[in-house]
PDB file of N, CA and C in Angstrom:
ATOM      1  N   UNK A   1       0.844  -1.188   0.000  1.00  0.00           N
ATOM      2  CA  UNK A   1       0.000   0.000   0.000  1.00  0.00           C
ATOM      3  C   UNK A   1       0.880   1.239   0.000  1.00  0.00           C
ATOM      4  N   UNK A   2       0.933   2.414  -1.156  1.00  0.00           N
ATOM      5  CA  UNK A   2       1.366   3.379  -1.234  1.00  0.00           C
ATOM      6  C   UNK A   2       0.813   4.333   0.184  1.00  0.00           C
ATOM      7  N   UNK A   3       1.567   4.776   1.412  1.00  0.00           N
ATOM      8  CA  UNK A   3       1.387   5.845   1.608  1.00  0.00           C
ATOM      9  C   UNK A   3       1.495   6.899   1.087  1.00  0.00           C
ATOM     10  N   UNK A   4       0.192   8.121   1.348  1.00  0.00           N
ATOM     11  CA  UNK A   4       0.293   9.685   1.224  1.00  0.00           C
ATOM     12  C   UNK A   4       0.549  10.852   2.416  1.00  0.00           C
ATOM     13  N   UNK A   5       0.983  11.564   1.926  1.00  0.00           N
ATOM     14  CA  UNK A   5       1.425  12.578   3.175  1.00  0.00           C
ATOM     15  C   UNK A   5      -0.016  13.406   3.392  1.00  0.00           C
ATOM     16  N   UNK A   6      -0.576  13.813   4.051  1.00  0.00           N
ATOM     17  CA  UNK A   6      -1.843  14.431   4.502  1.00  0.00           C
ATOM     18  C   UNK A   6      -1.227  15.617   5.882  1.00  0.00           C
ATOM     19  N   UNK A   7      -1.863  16.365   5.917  1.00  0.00           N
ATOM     20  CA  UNK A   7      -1.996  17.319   7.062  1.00  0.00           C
ATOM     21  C   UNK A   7      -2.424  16.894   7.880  1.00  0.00           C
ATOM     22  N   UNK A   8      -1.212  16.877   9.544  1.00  0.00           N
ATOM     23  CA  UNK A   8      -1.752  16.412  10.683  1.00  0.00           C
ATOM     24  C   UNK A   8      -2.594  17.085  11.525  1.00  0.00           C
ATOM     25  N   UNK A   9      -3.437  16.244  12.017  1.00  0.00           N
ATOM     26  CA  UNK A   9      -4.862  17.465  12.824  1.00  0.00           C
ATOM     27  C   UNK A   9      -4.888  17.488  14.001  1.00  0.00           C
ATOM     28  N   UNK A  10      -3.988  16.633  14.747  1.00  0.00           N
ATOM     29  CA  UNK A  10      -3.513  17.233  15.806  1.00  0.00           C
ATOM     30  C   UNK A  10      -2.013  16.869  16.625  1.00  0.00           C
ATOM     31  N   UNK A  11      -1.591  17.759  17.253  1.00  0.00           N
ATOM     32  CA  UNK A  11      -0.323  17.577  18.365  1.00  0.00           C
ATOM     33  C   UNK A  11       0.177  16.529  18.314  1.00  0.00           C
ATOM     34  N   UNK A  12       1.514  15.520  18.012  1.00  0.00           N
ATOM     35  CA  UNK A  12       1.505  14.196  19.462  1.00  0.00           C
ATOM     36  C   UNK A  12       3.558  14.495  19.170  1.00  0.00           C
ATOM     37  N   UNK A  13       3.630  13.927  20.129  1.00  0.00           N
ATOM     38  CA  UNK A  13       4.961  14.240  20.342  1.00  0.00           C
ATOM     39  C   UNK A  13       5.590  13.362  19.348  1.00  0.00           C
ATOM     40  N   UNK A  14       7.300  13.688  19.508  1.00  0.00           N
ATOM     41  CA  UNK A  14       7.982  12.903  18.007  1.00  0.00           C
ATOM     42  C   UNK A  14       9.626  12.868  18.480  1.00  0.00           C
ATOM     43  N   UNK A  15      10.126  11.644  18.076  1.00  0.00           N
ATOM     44  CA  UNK A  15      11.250  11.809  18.554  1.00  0.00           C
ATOM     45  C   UNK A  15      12.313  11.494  17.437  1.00  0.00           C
ATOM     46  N   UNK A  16      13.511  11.652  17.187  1.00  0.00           N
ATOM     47  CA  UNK A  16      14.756  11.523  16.046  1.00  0.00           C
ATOM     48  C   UNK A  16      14.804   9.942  16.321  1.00  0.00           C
ATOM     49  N   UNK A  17      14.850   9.251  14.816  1.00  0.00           N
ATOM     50  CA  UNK A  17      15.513   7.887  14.798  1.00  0.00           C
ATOM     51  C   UNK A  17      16.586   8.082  13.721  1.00  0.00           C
ATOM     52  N   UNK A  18      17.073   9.001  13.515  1.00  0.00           N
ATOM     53  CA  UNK A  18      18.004   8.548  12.435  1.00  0.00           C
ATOM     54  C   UNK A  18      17.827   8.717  11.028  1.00  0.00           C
ATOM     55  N   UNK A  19      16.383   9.121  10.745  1.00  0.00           N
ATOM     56  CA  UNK A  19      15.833   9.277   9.828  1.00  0.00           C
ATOM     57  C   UNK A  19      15.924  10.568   9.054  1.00  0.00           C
ATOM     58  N   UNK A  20      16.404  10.619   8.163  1.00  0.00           N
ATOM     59  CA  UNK A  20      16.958  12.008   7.481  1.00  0.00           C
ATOM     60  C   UNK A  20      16.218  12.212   5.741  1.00  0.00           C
ATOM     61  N   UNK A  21      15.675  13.370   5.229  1.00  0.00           N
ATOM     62  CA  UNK A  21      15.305  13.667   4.131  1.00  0.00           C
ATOM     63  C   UNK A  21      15.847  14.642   3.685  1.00  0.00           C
ATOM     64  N   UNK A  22      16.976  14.621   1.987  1.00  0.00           N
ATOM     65  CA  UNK A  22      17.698  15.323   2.183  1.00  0.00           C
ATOM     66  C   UNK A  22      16.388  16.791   0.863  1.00  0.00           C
ATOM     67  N   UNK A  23      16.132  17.738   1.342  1.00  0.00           N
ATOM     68  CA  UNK A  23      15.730  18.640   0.572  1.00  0.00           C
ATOM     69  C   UNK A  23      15.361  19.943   0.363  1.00  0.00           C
ATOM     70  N   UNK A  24      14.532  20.905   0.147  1.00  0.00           N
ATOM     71  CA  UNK A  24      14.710  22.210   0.136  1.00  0.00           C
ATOM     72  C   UNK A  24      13.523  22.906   1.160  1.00  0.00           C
ATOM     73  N   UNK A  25      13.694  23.512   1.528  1.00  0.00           N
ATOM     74  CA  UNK A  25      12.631  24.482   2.303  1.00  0.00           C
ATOM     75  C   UNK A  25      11.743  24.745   2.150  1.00  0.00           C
ATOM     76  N   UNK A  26      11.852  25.423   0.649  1.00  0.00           N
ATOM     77  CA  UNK A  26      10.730  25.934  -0.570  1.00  0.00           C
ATOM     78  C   UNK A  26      10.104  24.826  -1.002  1.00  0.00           C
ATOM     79  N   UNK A  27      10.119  23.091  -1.326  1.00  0.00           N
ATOM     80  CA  UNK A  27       9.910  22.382  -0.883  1.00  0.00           C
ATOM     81  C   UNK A  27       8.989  22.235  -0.266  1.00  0.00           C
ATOM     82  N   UNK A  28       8.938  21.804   0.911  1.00  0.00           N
ATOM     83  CA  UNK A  28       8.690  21.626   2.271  1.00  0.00           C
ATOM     84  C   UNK A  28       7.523  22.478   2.538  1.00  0.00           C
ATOM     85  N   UNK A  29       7.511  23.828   2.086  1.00  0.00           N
ATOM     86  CA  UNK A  29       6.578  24.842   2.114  1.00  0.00           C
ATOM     87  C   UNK A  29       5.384  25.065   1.057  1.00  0.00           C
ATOM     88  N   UNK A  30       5.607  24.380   0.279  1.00  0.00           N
ATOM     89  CA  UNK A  30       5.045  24.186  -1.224  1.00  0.00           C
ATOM     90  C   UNK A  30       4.168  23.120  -0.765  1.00  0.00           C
ATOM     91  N   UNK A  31       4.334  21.922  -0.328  1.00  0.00           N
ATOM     92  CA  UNK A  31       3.723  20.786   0.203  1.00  0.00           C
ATOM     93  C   UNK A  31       2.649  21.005   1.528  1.00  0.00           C
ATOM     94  N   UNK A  32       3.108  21.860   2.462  1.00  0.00           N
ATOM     95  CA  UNK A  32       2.696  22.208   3.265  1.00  0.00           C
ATOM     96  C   UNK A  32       1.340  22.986   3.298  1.00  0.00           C
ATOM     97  N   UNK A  33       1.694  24.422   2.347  1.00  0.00           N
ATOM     98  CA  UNK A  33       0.436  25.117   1.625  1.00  0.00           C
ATOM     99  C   UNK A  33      -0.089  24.472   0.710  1.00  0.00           C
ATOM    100  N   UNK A  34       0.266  23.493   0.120  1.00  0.00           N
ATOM    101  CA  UNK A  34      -0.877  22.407  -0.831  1.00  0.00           C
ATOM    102  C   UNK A  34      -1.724  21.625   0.027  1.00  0.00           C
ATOM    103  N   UNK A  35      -1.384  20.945   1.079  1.00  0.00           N
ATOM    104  CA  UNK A  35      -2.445  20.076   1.733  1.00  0.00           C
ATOM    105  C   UNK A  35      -2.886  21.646   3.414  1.00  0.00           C
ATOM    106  N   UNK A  36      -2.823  22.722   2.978  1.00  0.00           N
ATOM    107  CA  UNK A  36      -3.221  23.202   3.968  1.00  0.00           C
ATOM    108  C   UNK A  36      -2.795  23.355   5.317  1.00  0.00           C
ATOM    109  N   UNK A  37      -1.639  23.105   5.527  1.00  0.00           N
ATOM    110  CA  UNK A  37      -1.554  22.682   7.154  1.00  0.00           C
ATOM    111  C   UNK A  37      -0.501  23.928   7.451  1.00  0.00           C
ATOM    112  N   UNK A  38      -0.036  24.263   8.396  1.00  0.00           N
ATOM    113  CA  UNK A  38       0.414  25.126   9.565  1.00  0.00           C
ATOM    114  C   UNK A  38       2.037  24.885   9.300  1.00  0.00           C
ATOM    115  N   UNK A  39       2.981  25.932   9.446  1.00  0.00           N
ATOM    116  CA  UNK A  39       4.557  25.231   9.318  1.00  0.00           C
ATOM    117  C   UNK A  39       5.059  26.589  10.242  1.00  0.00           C
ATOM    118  N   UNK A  40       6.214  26.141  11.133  1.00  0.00           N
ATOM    119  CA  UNK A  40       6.795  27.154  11.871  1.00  0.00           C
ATOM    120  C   UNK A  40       7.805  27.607  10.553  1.00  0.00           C
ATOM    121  N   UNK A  41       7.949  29.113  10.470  1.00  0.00           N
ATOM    122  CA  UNK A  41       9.404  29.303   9.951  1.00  0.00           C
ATOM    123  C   UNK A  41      10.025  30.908  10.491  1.00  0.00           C
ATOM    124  N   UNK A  42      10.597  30.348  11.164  1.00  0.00           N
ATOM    125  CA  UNK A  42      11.446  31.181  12.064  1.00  0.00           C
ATOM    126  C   UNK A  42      12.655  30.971  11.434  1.00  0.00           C
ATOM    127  N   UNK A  43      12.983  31.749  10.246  1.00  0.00           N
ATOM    128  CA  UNK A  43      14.287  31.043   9.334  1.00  0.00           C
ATOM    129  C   UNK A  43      15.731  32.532  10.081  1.00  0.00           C
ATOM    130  N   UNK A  44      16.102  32.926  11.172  1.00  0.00           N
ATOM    131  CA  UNK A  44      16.618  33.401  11.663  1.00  0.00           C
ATOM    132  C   UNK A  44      17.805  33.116  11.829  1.00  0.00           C
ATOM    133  N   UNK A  45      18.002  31.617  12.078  1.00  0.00           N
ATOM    134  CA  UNK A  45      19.276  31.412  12.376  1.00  0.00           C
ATOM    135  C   UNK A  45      19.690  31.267  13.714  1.00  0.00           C
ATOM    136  N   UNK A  46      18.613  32.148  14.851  1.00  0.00           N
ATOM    137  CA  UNK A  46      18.728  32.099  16.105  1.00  0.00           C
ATOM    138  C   UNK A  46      18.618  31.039  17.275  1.00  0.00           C
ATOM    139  N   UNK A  47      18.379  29.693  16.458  1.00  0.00           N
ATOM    140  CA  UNK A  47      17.312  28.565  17.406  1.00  0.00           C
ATOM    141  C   UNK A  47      17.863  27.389  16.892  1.00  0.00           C
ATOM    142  N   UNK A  48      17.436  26.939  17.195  1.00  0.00           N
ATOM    143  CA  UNK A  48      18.048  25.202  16.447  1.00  0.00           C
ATOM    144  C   UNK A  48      17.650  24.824  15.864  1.00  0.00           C
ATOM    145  N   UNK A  49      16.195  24.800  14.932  1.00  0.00           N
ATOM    146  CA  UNK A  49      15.205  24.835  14.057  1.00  0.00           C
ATOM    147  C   UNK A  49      15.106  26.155  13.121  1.00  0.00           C
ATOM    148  N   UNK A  50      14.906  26.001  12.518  1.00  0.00           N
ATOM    149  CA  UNK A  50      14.581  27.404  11.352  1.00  0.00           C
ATOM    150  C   UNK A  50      12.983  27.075  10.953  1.00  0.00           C
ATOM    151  N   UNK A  51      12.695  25.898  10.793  1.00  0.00           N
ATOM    152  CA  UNK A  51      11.191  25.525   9.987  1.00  0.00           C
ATOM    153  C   UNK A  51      10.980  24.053  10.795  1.00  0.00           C
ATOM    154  N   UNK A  52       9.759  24.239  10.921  1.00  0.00           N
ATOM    155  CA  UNK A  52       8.929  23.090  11.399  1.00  0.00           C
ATOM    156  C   UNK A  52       7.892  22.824  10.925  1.00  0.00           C
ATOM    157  N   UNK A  53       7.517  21.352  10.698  1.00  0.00           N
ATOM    158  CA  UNK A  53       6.412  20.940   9.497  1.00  0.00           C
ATOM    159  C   UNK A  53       5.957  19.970  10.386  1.00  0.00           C
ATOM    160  N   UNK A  54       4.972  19.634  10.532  1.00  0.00           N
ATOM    161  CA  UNK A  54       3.506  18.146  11.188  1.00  0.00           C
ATOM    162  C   UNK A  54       3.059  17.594   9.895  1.00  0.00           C
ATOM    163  N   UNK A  55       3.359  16.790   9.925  1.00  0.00           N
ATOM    164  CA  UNK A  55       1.795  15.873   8.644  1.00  0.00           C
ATOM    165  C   UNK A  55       2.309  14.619   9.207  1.00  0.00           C
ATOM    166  N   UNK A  56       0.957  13.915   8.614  1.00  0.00           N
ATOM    167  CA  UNK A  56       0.793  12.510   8.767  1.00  0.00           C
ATOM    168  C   UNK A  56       0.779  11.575   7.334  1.00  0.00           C
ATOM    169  N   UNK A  57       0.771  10.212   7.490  1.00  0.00           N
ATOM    170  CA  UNK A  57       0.518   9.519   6.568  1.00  0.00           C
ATOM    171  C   UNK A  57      -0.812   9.428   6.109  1.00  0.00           C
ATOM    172  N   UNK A  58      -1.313   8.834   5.180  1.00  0.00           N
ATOM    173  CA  UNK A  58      -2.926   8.291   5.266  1.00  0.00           C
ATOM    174  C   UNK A  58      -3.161   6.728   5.726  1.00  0.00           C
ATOM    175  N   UNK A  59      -1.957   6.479   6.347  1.00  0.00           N
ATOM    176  CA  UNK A  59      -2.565   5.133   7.842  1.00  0.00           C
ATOM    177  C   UNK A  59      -2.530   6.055   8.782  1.00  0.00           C
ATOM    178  N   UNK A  60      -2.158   7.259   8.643  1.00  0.00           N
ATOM    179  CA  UNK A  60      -2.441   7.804  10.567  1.00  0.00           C
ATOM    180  C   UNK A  60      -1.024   7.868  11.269  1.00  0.00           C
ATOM    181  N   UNK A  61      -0.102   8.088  10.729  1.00  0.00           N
ATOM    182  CA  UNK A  61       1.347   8.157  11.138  1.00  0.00           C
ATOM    183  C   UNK A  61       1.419   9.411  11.597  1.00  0.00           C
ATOM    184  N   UNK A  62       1.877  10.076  12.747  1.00  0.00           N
ATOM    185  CA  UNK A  62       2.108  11.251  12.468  1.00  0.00           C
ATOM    186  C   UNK A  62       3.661  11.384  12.841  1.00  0.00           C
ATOM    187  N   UNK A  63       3.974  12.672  11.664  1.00  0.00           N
ATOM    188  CA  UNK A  63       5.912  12.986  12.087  1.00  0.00           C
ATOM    189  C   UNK A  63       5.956  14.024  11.841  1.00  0.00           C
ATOM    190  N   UNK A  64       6.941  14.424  12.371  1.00  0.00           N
ATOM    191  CA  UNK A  64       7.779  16.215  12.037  1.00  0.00           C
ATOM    192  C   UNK A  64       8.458  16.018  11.306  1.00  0.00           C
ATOM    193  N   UNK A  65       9.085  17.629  10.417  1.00  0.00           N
ATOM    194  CA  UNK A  65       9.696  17.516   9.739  1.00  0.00           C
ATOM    195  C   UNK A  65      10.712  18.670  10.232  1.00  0.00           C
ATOM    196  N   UNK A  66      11.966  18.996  10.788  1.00  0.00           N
ATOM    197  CA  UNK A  66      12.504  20.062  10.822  1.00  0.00           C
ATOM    198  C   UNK A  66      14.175  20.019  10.208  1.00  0.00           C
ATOM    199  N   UNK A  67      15.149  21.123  10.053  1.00  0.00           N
ATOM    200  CA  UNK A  67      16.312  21.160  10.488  1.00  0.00           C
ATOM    201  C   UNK A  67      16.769  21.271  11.305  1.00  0.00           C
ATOM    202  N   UNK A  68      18.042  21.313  11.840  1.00  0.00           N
ATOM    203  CA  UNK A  68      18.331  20.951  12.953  1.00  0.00           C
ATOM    204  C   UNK A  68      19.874  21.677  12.798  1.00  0.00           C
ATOM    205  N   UNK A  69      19.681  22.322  13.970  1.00  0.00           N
ATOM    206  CA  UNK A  69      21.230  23.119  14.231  1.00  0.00           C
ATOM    207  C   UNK A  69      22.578  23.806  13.159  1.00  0.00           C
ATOM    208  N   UNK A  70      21.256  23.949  11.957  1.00  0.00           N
ATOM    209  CA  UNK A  70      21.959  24.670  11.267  1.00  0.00           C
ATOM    210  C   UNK A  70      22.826  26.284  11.707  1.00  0.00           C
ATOM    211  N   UNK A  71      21.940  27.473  12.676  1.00  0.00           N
ATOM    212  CA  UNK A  71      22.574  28.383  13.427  1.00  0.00           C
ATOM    213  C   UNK A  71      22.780  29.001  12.474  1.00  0.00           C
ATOM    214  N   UNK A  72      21.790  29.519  11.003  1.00  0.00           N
ATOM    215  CA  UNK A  72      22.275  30.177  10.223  1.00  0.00           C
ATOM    216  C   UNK A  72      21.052  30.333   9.345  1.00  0.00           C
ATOM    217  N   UNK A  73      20.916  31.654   8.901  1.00  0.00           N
ATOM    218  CA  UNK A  73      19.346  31.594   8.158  1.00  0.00           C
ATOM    219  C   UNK A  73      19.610  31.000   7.115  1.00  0.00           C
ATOM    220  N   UNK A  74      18.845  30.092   6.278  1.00  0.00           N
ATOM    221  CA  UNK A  74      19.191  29.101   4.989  1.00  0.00           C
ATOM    222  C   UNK A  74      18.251  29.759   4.021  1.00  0.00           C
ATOM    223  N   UNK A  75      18.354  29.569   2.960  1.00  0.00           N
ATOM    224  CA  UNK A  75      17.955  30.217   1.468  1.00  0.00           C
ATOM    225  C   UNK A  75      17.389  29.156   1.222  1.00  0.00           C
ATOM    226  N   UNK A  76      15.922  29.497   0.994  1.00  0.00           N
ATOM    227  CA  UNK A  76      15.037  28.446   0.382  1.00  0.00           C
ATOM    228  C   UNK A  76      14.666  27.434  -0.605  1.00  0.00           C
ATOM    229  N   UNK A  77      15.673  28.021  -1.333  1.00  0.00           N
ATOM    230  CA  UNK A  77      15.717  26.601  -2.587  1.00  0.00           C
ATOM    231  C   UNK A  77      17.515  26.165  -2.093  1.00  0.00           C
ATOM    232  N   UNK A  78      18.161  26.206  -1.141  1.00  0.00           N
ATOM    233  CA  UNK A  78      18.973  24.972  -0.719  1.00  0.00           C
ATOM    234  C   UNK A  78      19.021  23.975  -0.155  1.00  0.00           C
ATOM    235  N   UNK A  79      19.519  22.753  -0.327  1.00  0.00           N
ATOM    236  CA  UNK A  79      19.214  21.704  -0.174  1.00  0.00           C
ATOM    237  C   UNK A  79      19.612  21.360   1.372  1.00  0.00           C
ATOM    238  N   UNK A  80      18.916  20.887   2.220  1.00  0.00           N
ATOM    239  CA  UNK A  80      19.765  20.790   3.913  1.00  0.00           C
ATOM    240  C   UNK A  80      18.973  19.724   3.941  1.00  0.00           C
ATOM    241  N   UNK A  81      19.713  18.817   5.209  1.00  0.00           N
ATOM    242  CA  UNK A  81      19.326  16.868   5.408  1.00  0.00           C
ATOM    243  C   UNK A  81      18.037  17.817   6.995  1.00  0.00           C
ATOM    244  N   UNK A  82      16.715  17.017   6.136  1.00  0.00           N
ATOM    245  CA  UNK A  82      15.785  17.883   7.334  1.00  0.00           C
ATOM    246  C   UNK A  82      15.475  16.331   8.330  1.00  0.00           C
ATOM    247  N   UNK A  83      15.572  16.702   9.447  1.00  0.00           N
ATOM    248  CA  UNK A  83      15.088  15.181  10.442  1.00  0.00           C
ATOM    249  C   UNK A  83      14.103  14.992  10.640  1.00  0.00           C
ATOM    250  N   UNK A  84      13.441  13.610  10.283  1.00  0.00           N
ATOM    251  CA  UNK A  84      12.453  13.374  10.546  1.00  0.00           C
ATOM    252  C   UNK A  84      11.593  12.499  11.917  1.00  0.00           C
ATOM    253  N   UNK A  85      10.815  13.402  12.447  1.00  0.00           N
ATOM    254  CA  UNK A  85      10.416  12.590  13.923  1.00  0.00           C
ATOM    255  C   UNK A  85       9.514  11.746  14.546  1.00  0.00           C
ATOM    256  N   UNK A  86       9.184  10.789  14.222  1.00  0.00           N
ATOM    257  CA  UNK A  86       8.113  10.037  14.312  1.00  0.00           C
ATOM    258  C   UNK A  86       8.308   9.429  15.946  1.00  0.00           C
ATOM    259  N   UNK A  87       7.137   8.432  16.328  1.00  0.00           N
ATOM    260  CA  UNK A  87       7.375   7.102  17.725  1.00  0.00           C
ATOM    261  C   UNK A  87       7.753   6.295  17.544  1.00  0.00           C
ATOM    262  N   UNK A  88       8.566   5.885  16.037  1.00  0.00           N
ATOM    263  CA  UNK A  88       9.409   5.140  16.452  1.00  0.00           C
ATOM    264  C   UNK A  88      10.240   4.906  14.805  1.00  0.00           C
ATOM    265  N   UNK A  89      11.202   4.095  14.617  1.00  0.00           N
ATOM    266  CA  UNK A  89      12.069   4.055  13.388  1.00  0.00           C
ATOM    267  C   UNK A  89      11.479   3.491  12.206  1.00  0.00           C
ATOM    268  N   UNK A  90      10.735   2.465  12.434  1.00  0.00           N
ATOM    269  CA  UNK A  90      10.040   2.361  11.192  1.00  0.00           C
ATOM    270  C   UNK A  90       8.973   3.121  11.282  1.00  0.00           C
ATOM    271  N   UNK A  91       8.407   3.684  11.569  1.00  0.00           N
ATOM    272  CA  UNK A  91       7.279   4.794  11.285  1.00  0.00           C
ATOM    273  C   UNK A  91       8.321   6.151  10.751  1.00  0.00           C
ATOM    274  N   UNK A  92       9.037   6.467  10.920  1.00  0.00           N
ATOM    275  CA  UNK A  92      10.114   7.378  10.472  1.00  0.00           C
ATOM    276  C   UNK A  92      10.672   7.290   8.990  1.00  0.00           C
ATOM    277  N   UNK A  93      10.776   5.838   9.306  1.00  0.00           N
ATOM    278  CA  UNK A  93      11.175   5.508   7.565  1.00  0.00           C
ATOM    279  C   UNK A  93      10.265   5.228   6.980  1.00  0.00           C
ATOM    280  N   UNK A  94       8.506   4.991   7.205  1.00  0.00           N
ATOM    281  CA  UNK A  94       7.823   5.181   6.019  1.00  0.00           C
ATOM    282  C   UNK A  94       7.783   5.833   5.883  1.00  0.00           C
ATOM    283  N   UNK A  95       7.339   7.544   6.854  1.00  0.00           N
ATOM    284  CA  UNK A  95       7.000   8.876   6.800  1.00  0.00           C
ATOM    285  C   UNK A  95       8.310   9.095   5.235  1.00  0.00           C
ATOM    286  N   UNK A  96       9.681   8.626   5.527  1.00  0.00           N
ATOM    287  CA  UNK A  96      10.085   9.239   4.866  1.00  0.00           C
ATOM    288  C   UNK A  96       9.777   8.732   3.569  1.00  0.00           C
ATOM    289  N   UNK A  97      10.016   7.971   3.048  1.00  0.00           N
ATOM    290  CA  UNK A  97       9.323   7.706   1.815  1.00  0.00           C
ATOM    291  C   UNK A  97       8.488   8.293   1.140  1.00  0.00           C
ATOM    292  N   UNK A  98       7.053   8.699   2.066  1.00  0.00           N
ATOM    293  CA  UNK A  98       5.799   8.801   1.752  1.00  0.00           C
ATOM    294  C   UNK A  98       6.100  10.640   1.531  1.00  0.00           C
ATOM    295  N   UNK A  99       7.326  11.218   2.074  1.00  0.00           N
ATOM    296  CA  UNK A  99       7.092  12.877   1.836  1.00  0.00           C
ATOM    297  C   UNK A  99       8.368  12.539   0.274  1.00  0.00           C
ATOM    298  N   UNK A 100       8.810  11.652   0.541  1.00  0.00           N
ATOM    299  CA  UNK A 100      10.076  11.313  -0.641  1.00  0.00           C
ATOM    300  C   UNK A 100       9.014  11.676  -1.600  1.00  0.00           C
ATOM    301  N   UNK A 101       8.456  10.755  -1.613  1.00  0.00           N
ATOM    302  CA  UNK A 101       7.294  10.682  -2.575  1.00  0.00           C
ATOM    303  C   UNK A 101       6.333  12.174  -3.196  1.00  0.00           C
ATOM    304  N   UNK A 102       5.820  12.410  -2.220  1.00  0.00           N
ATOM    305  CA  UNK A 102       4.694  13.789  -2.205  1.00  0.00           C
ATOM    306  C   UNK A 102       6.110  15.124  -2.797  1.00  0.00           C
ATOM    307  N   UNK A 103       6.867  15.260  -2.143  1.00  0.00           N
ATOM    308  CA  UNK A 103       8.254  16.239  -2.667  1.00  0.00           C
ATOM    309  C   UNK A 103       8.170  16.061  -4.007  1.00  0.00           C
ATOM    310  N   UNK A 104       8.304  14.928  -4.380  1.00  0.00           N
ATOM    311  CA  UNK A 104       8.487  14.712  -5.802  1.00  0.00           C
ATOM    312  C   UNK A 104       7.764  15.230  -7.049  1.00  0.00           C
ATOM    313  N   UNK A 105       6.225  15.434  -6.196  1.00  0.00           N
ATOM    314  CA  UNK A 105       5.526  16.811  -7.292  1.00  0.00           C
ATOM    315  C   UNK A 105       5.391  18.107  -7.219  1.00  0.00           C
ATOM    316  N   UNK A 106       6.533  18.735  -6.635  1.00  0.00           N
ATOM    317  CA  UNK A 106       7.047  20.126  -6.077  1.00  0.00           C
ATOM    318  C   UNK A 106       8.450  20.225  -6.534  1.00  0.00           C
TER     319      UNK A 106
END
């Protein structure tokens, strides 16, 4: 069964397995305002995050999507490895797939 990436509808916490997607911001933001959903971007440089993304699968997965300790405002069509946070590693590695996937028409 192909997962799809969908907009998550609510909160749940998420933790790093290792799971990395390497791609662009503009990206990320493009996908985000297509299925509607909410994205932090505090692209400052000041924080350890610049952008933060929620969606889920369409089994009901939910993961984050952020960077991580870049410490530097990033330019939106460059490419940075964004981490992905799911409850646990294989839910991490479908998530990633399934945005591998959805990225791919952006």
């Amino acid at each position: 069964m192909k997962l799809q990436v969908t907009f998550a509808s609510t909160f749940q916490s998420s933790s790093f397995h290792d799971t990395i997607v390497t791609t662009t911001p503009s990206k990320l933001i493009a996908l985000a305002e297509h299925l509607g959903t909410d994205y932090c971007n505090h692209n400052t440089g000041d924080d350890k995050t610049n952008f933060d993304f929620e969606f889920q699968t369409t089994d009901g997965i939910y993961f984050t999507v952020y960077d991580w300790k870049e410490y530097r405002t990033l330019s939106l069509n460059e490419y940075i490895d964004f981490h992905i946070g799911g409850s646990s590693k294989s839910n991490t590695d479908a998530s990633a797939l399934a945005l591998i996937d959805a990225l791919s028409h952006f």
